[in-house]
C-alpha atoms as a PDB file:
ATOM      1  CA  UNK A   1     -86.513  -2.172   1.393  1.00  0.00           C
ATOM      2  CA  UNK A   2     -86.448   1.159  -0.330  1.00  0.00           C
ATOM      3  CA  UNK A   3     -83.563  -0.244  -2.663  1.00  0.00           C
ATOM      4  CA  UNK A   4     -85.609  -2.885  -4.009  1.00  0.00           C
ATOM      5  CA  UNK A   5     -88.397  -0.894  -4.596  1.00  0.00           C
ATOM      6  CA  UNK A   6     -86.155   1.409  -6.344  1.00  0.00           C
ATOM      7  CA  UNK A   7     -85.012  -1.575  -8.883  1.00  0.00           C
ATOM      8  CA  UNK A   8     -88.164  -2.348 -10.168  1.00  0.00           C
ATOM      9  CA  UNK A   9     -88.227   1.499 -11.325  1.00  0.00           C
ATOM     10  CA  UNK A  10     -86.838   2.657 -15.012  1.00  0.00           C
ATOM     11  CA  UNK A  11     -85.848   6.330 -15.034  1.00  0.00           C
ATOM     12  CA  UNK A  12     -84.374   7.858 -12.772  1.00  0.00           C
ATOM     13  CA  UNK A  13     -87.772  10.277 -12.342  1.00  0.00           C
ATOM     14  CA  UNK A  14     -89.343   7.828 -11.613  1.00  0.00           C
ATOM     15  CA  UNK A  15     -86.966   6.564  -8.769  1.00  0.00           C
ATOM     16  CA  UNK A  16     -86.643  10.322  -7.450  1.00  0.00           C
ATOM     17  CA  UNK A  17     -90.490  10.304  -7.072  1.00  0.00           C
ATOM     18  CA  UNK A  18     -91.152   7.091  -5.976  1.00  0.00           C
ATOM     19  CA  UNK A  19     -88.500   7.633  -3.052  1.00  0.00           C
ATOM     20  CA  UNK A  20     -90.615  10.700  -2.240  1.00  0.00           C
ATOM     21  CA  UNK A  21     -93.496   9.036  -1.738  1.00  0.00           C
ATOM     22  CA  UNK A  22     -91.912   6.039   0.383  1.00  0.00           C
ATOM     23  CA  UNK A  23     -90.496   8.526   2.350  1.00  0.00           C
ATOM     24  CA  UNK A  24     -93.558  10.634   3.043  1.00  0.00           C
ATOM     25  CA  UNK A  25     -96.340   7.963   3.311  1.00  0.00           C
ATOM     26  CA  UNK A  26     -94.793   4.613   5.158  1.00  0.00           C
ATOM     27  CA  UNK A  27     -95.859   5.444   8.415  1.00  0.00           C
ATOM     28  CA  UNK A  28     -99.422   6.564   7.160  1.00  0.00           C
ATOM     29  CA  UNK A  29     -99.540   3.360   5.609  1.00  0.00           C
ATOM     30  CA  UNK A  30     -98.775   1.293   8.135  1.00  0.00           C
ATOM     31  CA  UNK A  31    -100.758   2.825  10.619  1.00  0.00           C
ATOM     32  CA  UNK A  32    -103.632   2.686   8.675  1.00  0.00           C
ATOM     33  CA  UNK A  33    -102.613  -1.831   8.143  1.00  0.00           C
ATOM     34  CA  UNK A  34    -102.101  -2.548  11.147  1.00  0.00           C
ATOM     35  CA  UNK A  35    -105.404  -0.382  13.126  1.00  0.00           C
ATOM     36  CA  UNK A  36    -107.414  -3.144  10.764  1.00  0.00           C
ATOM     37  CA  UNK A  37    -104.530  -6.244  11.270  1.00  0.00           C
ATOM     38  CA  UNK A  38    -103.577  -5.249  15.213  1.00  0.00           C
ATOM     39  CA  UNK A  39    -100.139  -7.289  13.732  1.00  0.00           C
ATOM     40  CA  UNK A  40     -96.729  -5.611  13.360  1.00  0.00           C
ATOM     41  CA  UNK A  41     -95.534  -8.280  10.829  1.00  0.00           C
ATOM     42  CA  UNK A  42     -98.939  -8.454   9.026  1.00  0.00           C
ATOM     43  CA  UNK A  43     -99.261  -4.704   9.135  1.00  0.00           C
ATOM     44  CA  UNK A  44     -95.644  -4.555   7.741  1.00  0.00           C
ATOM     45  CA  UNK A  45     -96.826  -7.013   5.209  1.00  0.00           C
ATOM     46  CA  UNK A  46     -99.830  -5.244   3.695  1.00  0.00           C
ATOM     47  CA  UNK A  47     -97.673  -2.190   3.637  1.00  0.00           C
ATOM     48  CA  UNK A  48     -94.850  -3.714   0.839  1.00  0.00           C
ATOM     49  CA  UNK A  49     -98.041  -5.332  -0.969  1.00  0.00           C
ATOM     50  CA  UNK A  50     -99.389  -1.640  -1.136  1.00  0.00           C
ATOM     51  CA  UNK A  51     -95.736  -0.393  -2.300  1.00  0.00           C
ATOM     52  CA  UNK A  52     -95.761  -2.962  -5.302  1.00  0.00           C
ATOM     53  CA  UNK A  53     -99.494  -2.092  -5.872  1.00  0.00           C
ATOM     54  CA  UNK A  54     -98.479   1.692  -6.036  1.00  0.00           C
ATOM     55  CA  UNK A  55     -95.116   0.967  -8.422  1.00  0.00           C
ATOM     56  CA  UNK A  56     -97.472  -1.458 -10.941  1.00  0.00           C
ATOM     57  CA  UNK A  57     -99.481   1.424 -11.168  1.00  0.00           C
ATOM     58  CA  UNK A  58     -97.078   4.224 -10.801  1.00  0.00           C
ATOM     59  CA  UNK A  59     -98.237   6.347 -13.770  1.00  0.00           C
ATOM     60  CA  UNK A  60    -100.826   7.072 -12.417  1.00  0.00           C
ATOM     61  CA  UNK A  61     -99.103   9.033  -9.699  1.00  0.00           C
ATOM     62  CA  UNK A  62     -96.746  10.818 -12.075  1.00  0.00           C
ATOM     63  CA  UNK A  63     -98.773  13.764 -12.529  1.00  0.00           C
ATOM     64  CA  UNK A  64    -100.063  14.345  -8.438  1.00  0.00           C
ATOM     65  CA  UNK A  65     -98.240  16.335  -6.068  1.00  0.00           C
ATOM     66  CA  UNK A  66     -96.442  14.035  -3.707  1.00  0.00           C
ATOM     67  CA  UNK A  67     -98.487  16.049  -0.619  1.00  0.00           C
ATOM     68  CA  UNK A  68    -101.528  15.046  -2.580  1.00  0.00           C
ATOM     69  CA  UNK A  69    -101.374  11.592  -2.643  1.00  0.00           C
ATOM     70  CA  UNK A  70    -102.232  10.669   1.538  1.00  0.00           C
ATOM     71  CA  UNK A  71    -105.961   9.960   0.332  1.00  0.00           C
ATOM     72  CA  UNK A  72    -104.543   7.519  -1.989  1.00  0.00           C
ATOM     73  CA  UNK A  73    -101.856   5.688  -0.539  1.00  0.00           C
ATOM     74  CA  UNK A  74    -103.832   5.632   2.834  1.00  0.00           C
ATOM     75  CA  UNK A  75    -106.911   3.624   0.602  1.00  0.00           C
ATOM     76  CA  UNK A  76    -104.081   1.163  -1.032  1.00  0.00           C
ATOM     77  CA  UNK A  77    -102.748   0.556   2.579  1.00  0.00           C
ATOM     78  CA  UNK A  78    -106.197  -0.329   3.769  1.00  0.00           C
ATOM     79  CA  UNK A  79    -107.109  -2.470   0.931  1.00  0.00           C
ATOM     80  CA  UNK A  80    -104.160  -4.711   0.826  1.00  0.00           C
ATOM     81  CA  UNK A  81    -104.585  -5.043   4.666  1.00  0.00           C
ATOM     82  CA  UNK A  82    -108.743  -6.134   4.315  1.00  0.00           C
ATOM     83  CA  UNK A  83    -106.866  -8.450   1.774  1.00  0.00           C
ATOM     84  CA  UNK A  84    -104.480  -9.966   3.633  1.00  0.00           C
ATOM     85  CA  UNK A  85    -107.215 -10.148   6.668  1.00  0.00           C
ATOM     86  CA  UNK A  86    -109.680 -12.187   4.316  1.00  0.00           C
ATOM     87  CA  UNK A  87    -106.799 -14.639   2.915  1.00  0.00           C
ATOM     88  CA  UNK A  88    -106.249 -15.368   6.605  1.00  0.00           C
ATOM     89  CA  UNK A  89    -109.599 -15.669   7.459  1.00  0.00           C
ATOM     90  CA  UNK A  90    -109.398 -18.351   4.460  1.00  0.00           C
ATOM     91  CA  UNK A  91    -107.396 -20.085   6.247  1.00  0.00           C
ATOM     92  CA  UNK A  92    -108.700 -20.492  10.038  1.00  0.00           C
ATOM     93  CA  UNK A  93    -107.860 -23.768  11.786  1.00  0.00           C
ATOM     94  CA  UNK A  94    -110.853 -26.494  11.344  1.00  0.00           C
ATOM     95  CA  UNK A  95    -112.451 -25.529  15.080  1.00  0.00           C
ATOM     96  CA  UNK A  96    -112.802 -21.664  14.457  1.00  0.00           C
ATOM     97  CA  UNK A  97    -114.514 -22.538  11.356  1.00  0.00           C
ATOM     98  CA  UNK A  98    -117.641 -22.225  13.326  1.00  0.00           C
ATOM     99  CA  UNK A  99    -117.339 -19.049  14.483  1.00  0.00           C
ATOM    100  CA  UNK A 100    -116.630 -17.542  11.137  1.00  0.00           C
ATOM    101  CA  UNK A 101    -119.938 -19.279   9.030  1.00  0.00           C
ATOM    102  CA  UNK A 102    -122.203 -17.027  12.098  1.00  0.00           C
ATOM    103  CA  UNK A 103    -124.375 -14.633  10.311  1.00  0.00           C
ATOM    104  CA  UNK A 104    -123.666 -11.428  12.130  1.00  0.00           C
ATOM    105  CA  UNK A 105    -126.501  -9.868  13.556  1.00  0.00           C
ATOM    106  CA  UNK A 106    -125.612  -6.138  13.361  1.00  0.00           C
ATOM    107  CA  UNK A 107    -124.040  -3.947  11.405  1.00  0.00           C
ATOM    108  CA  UNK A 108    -121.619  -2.668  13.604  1.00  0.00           C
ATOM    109  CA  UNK A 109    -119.501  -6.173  12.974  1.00  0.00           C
ATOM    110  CA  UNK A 110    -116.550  -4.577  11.128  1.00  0.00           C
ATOM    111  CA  UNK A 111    -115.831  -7.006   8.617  1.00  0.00           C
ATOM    112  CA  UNK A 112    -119.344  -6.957   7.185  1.00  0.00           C
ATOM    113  CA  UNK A 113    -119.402  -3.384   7.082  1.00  0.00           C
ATOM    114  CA  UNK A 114    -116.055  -3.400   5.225  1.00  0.00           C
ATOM    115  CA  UNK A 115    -117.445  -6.014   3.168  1.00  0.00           C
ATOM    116  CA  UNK A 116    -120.297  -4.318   2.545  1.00  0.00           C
ATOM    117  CA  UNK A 117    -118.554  -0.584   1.813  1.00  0.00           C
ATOM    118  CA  UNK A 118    -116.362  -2.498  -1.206  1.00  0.00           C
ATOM    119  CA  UNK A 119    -119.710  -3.313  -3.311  1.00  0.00           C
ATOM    120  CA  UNK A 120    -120.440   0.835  -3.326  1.00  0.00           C
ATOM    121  CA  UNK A 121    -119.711   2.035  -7.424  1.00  0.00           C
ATOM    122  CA  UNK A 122    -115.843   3.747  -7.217  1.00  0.00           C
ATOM    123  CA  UNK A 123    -117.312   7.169  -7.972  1.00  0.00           C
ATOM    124  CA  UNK A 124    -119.245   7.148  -4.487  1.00  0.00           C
ATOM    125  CA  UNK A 125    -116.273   5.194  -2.986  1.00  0.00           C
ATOM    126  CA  UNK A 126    -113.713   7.405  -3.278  1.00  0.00           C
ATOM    127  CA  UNK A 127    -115.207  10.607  -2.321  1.00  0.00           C
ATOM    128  CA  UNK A 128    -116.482   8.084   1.355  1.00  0.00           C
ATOM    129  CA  UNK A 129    -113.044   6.977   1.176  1.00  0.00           C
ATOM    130  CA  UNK A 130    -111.673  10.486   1.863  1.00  0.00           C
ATOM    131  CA  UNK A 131    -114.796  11.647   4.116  1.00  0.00           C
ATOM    132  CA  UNK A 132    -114.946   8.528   6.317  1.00  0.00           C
ATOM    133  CA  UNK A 133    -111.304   7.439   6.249  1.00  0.00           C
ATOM    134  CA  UNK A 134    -109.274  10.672   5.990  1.00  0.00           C
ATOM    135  CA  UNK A 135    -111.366  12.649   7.831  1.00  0.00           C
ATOM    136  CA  UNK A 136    -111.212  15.204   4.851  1.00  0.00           C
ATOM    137  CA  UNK A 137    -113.961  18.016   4.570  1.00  0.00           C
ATOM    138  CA  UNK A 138    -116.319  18.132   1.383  1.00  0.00           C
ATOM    139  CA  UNK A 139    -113.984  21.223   0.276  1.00  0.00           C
ATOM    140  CA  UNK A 140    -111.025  19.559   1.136  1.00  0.00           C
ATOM    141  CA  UNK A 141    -112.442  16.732  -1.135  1.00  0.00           C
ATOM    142  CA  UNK A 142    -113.822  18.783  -4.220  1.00  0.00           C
ATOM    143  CA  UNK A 143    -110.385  20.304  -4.358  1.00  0.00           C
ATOM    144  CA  UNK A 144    -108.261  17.239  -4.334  1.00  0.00           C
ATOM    145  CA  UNK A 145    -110.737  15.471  -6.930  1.00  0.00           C
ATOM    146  CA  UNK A 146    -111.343  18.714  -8.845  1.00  0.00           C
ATOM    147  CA  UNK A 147    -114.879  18.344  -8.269  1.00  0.00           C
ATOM    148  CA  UNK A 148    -117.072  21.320  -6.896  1.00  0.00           C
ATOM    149  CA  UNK A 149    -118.109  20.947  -3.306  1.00  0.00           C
ATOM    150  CA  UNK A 150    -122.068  20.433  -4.535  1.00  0.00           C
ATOM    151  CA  UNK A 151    -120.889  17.355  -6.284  1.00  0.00           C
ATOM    152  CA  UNK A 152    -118.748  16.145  -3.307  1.00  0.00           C
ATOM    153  CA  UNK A 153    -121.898  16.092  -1.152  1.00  0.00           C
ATOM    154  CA  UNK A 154    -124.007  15.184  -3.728  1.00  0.00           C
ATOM    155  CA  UNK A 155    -122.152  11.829  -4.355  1.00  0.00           C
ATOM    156  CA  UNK A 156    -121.385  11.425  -0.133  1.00  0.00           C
ATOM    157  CA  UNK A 157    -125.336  11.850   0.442  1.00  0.00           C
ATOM    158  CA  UNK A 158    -125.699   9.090  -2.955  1.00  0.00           C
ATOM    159  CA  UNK A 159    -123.056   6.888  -1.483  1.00  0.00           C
ATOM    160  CA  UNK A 160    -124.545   6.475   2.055  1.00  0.00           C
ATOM    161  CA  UNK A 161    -127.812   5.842   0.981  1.00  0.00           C
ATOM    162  CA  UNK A 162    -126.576   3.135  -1.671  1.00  0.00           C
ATOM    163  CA  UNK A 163    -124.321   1.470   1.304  1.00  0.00           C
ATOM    164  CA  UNK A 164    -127.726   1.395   3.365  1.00  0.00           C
ATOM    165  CA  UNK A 165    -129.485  -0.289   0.617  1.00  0.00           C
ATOM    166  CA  UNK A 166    -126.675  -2.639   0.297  1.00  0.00           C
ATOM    167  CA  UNK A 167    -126.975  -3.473   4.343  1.00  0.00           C
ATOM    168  CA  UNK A 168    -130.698  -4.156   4.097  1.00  0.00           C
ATOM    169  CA  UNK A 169    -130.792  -6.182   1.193  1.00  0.00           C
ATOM    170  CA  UNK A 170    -127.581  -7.910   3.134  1.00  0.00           C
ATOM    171  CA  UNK A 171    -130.003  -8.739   6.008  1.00  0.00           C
ATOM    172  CA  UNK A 172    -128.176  -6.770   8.474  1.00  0.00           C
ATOM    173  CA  UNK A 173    -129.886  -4.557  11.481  1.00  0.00           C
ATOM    174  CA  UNK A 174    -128.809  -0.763  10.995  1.00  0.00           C
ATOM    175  CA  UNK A 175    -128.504   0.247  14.607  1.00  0.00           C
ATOM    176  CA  UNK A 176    -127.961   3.826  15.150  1.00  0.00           C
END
């Protein structure tokens, strides 16, 4: 697969880092499809769409450090899987089409939450992204983003409260 990757790249920088990336980040990437798919194939799936994602946008990872970039590739991974997951859930059989038109009636239903975590602003997004998904500290944030660690917090504390407001005026129970 690498190979055909590698064709839809011009210089041979760009091939040289692109490889590096592949190389590094696969696994990360598919383990972060397929904890939200539970599929191999699908998992495997979301993982190329996150490879063309990455080389349509490859500029923009010209300039990072390759050891850099797990916040990143790990979000693209988990995007194109919630993708593929809602074009699937497009396409249920005609009896499970029940189940899916159920309001949910708490917030700890994944989907909803996911659902609900993509209408946050990208600014307060990214920096949860990295908290919540990564695991990374506020330092560990402010010095990837090149942010200081007040404004890391400052835009984690911002970003939870917005995705609360976005859950109550959703209709959804916050359970704690």
């Amino acid at each position: 697969m690498l190979v055909y990757y590698l064709q839809m790249l011009d210089t041979p920088e760009e091939k040289i880092r692109f490889e590096q990336i592949y190389l590094k980040y696969r696994g990360l990437m598919y383990h972060v499809a397929e904890d939200i798919l539970h599929n191999r194939q699908d998992a495997e799936d979301a993982v190329h769409n996150a490879f063309l994602r990455i080389i349509k946008k490859f500029s923009r990872f010209q300039n990072t450090p390759a050891k850099d970039l797990a916040p990143q590739v790990a979000v693209i991974a988990r995007n194109e899987a919630i993708s593929l997951q809602r074009k699937q859930r497009g396409e249920a059989p005609l009896e499970d089409w029940d189940g899916l038109a159920e309001p949910s009636e708490s917030i700890s239903d994944y989907h909803a939450l996911v659902d609900s975590f993509t209408r946050l602003p990208r600014t307060y997004r990214a920096v949860m992204e990295m908290k919540l998904l990564s695991g990374y500290s506020d330092g560990e944030i402010a010095a990837k983003l090149g942010l200081s660690k007040t404004a890391v917090s400052t835009r984690i504390s911002r970003g939870r409260q917005l995705l609360r407001d976005i859950v109550e005026r959703e209709g959804f129970l916050l359970e704690a």
